[in-house]
PDB file of N, CA and C in Angstrom:
ATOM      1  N   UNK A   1       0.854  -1.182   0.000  1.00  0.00           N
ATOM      2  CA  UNK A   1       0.000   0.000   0.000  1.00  0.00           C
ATOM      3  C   UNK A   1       0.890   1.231   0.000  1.00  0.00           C
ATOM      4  N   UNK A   2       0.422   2.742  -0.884  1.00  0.00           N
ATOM      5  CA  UNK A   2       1.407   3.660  -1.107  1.00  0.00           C
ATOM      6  C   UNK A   2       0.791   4.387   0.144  1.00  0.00           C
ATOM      7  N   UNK A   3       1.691   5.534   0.273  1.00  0.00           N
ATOM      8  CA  UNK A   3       0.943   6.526   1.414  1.00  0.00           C
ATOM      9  C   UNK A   3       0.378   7.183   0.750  1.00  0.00           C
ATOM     10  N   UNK A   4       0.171   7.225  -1.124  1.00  0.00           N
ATOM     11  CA  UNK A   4      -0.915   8.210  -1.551  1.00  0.00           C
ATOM     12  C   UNK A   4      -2.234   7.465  -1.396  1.00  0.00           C
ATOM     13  N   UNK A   5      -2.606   6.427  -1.368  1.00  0.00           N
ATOM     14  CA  UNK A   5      -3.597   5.622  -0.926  1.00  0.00           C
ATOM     15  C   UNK A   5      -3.489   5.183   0.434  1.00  0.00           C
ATOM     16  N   UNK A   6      -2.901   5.315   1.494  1.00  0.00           N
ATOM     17  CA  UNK A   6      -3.527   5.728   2.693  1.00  0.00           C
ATOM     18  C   UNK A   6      -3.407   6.780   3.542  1.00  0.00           C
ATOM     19  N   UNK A   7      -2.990   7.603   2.888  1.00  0.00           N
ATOM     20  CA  UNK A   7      -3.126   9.087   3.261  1.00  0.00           C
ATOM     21  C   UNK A   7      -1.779   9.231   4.736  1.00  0.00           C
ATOM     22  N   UNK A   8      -1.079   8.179   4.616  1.00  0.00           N
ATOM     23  CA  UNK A   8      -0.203   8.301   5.604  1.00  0.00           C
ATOM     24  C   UNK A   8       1.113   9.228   5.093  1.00  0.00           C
ATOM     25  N   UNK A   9       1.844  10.752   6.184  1.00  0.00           N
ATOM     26  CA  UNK A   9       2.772  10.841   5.072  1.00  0.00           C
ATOM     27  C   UNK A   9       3.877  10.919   6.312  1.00  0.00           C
ATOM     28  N   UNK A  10       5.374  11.248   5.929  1.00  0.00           N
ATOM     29  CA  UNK A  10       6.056  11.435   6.545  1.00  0.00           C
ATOM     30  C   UNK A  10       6.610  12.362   7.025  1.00  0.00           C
ATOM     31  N   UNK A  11       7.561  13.117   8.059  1.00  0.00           N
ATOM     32  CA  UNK A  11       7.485  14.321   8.494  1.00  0.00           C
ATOM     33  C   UNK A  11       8.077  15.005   7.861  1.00  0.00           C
ATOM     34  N   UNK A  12       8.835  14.700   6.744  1.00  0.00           N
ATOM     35  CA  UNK A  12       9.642  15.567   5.574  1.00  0.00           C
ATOM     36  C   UNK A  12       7.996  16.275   4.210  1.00  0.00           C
ATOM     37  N   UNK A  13       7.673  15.268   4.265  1.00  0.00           N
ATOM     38  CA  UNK A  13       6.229  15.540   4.107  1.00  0.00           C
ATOM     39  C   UNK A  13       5.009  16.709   4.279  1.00  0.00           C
ATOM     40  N   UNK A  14       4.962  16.454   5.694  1.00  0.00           N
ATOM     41  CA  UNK A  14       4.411  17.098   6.557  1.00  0.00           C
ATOM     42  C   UNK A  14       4.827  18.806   6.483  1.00  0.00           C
ATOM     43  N   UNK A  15       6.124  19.005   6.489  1.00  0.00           N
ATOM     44  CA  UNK A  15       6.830  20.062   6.766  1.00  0.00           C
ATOM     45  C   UNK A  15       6.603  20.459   4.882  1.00  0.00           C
ATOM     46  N   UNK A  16       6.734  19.711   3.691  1.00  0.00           N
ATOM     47  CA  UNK A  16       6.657  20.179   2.879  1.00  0.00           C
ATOM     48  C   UNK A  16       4.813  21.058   2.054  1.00  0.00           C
ATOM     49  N   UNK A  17       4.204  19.930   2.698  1.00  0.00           N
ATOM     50  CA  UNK A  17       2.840  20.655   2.554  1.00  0.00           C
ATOM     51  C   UNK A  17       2.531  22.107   3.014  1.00  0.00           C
ATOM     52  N   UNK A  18       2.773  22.235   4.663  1.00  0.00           N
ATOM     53  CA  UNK A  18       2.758  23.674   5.053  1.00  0.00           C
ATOM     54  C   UNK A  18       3.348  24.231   4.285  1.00  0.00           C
ATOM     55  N   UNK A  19       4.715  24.185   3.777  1.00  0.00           N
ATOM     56  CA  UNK A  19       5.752  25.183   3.342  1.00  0.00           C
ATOM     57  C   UNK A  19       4.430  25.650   1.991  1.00  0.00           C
ATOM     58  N   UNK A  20       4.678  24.553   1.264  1.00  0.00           N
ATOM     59  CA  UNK A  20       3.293  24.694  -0.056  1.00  0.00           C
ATOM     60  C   UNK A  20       2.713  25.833   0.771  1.00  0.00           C
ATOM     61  N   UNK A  21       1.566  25.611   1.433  1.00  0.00           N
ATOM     62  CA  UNK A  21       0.358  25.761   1.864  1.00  0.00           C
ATOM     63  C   UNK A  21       0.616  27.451   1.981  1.00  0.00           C
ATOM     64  N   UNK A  22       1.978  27.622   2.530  1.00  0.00           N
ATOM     65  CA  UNK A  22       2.378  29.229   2.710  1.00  0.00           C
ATOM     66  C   UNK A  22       2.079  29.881   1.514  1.00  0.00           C
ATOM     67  N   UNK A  23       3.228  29.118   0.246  1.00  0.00           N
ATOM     68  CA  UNK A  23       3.112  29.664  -0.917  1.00  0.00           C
ATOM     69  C   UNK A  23       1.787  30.163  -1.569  1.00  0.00           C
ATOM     70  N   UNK A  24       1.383  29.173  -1.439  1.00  0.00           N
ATOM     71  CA  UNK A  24      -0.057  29.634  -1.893  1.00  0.00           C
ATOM     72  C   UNK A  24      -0.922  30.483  -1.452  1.00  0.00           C
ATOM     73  N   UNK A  25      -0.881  30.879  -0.255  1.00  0.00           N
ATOM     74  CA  UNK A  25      -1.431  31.632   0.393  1.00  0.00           C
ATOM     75  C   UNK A  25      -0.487  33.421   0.455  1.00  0.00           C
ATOM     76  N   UNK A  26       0.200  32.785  -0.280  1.00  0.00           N
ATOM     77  CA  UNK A  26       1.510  33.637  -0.435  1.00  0.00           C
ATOM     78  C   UNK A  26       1.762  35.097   0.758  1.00  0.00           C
ATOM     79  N   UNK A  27       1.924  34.118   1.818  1.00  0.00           N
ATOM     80  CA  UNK A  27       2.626  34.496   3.141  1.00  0.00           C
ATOM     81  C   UNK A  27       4.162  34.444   2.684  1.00  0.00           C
ATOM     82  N   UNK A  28       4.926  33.563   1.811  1.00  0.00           N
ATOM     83  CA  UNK A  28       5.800  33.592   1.418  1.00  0.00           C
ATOM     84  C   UNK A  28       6.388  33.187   0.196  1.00  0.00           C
ATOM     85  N   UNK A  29       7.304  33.517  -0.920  1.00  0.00           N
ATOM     86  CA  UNK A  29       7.814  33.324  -1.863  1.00  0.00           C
ATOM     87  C   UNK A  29       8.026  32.151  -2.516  1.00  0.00           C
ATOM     88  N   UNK A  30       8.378  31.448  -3.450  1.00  0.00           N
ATOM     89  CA  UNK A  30       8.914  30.399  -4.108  1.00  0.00           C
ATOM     90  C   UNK A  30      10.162  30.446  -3.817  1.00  0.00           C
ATOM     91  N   UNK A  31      10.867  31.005  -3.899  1.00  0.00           N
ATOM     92  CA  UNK A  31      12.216  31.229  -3.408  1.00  0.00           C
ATOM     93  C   UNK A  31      12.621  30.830  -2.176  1.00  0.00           C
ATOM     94  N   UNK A  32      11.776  31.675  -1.513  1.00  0.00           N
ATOM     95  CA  UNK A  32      12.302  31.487  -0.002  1.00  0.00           C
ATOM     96  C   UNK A  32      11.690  30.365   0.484  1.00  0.00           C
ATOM     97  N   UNK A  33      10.619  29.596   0.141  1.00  0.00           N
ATOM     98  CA  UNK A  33      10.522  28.076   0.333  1.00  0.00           C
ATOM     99  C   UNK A  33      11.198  27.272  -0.439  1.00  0.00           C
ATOM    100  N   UNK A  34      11.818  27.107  -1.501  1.00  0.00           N
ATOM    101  CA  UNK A  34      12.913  26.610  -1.808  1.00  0.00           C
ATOM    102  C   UNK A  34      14.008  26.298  -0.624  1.00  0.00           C
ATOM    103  N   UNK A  35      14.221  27.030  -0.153  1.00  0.00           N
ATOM    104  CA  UNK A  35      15.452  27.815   0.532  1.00  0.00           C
ATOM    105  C   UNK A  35      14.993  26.877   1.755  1.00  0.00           C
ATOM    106  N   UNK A  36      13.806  26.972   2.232  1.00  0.00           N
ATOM    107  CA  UNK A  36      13.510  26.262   3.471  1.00  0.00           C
ATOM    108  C   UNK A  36      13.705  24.765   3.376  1.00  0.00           C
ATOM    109  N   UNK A  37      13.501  24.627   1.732  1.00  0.00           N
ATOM    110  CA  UNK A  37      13.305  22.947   1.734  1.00  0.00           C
ATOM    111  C   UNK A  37      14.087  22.637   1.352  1.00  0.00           C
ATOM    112  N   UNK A  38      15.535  23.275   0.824  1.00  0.00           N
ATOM    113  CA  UNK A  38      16.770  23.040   0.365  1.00  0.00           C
ATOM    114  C   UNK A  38      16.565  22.488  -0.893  1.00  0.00           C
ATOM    115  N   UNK A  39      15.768  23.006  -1.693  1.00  0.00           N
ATOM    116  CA  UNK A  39      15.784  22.385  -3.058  1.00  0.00           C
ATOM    117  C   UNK A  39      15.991  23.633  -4.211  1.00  0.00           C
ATOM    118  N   UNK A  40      15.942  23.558  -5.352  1.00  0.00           N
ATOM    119  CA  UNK A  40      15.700  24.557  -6.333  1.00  0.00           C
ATOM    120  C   UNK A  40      14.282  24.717  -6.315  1.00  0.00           C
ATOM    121  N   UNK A  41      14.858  26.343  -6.890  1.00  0.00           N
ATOM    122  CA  UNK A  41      12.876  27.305  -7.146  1.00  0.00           C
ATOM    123  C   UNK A  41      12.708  26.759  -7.928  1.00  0.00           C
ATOM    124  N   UNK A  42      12.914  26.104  -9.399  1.00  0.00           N
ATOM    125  CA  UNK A  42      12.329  24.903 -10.009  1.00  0.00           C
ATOM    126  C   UNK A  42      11.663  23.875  -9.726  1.00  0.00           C
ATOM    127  N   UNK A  43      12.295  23.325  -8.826  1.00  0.00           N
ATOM    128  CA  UNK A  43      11.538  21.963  -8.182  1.00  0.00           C
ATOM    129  C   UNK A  43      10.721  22.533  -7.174  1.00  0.00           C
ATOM    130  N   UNK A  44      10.645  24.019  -6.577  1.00  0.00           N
ATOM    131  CA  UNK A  44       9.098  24.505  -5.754  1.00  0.00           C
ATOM    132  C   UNK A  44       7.989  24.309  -6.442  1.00  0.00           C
ATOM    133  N   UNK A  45       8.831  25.246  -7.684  1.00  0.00           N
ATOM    134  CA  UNK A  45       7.177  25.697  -8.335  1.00  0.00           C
ATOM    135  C   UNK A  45       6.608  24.008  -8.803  1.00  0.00           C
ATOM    136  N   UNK A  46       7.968  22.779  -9.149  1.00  0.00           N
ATOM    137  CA  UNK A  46       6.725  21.703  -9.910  1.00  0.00           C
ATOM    138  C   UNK A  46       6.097  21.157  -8.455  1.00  0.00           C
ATOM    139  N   UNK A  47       6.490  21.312  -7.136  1.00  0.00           N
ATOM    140  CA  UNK A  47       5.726  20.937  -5.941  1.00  0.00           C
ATOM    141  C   UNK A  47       4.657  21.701  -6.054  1.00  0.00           C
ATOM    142  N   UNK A  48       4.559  23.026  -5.907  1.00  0.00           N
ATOM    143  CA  UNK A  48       3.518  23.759  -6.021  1.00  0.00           C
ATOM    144  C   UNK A  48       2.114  23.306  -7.079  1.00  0.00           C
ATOM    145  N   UNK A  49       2.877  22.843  -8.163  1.00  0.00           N
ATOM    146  CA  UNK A  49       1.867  22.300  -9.438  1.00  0.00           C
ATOM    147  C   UNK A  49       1.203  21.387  -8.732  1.00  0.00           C
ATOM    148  N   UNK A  50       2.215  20.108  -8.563  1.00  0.00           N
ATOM    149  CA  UNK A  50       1.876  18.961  -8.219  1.00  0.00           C
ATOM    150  C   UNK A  50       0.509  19.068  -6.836  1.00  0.00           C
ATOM    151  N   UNK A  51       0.866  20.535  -5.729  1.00  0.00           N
ATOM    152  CA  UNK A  51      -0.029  20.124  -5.024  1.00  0.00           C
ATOM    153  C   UNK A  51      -1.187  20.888  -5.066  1.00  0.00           C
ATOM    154  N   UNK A  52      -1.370  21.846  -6.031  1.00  0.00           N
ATOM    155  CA  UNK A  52      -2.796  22.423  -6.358  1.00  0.00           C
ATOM    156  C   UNK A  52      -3.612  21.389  -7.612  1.00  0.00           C
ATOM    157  N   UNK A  53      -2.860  20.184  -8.373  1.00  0.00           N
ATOM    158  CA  UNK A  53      -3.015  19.411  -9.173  1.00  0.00           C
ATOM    159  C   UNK A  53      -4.046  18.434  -8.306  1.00  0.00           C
ATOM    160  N   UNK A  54      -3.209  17.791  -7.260  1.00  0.00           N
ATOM    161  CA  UNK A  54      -3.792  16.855  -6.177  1.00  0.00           C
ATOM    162  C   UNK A  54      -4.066  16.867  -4.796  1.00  0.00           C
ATOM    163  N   UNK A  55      -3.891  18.439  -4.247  1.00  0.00           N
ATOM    164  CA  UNK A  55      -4.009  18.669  -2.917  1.00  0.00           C
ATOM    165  C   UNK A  55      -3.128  17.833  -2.310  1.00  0.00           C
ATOM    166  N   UNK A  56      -3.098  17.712  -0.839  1.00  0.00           N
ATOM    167  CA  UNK A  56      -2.042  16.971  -0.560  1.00  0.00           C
ATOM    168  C   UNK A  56      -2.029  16.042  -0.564  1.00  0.00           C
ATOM    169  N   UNK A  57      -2.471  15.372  -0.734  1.00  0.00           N
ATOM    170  CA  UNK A  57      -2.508  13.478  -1.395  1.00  0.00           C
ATOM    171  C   UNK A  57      -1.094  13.438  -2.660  1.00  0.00           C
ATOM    172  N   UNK A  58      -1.637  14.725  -3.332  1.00  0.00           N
ATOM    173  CA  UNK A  58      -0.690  14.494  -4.689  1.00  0.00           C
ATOM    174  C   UNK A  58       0.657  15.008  -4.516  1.00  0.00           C
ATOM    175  N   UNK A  59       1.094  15.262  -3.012  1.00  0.00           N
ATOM    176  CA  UNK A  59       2.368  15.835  -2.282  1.00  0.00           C
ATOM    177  C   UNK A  59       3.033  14.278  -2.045  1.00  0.00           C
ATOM    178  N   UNK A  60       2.393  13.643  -1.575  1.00  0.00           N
ATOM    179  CA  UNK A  60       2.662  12.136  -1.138  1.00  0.00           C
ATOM    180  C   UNK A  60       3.937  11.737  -2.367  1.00  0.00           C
ATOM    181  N   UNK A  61       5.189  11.157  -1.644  1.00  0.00           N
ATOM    182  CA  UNK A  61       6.198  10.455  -2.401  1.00  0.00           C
ATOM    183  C   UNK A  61       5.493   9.354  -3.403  1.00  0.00           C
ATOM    184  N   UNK A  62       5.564   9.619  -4.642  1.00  0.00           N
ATOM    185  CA  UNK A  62       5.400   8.447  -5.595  1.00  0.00           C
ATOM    186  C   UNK A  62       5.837   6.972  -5.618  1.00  0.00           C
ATOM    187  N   UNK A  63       6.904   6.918  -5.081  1.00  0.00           N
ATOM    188  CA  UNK A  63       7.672   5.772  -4.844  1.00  0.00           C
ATOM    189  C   UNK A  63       7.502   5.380  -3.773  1.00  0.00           C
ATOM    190  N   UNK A  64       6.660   6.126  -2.371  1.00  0.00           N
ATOM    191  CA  UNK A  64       6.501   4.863  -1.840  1.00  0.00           C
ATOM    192  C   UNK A  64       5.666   3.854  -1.898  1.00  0.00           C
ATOM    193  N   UNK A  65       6.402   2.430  -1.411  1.00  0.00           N
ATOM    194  CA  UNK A  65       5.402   1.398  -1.833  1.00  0.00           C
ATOM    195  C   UNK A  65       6.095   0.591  -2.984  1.00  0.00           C
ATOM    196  N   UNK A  66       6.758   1.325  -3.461  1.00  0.00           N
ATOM    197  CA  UNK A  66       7.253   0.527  -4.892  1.00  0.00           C
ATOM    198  C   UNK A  66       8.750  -0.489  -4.449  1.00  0.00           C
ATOM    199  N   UNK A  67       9.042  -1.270  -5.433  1.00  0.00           N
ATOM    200  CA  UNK A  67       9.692  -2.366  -5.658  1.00  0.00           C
ATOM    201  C   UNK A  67      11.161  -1.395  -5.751  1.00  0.00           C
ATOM    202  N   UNK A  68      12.336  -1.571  -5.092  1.00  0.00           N
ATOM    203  CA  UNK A  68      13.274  -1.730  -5.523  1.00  0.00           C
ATOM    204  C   UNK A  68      13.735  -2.333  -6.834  1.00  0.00           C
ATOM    205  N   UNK A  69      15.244  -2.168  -7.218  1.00  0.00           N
ATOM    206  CA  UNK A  69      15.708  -2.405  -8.482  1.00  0.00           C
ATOM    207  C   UNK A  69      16.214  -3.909  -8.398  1.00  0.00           C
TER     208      UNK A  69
END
């Protein structure tokens, strides 16, 4: 079972939704949540996509659940 189908997520997770949740509400920047989540403003904004796409369900790691190589 993935955690996008049981709605379980993890605290890297957790911390990334709020950060979202700011953006959007735009209390704060793409940038400067980047910055919080240590990633590129590229990879904010496709989080950002991804979670107005699927709310936070669609924040949920894809891979978990899946098969190793």
């Amino acid at each position: 079972m993935s955690a996008e189908s049981s709605g379980v997520f993890t605290l890297k997770e957790i911390n990334r939704i709020k950060i979202i949740q700011d953006v959007i509400e735009r209390r704060i920047t793409t940038r400067r949540a980047a910055e919080h989540l240590g990633i590129s403003d590229r990879q904010c904004r496709r989080l950002l996509a991804r979670y107005r796409e699927g709310g936070p369900l669609g924040m949920a790691s894809r891979r978990c659940g899946m098969r190793g190589n």
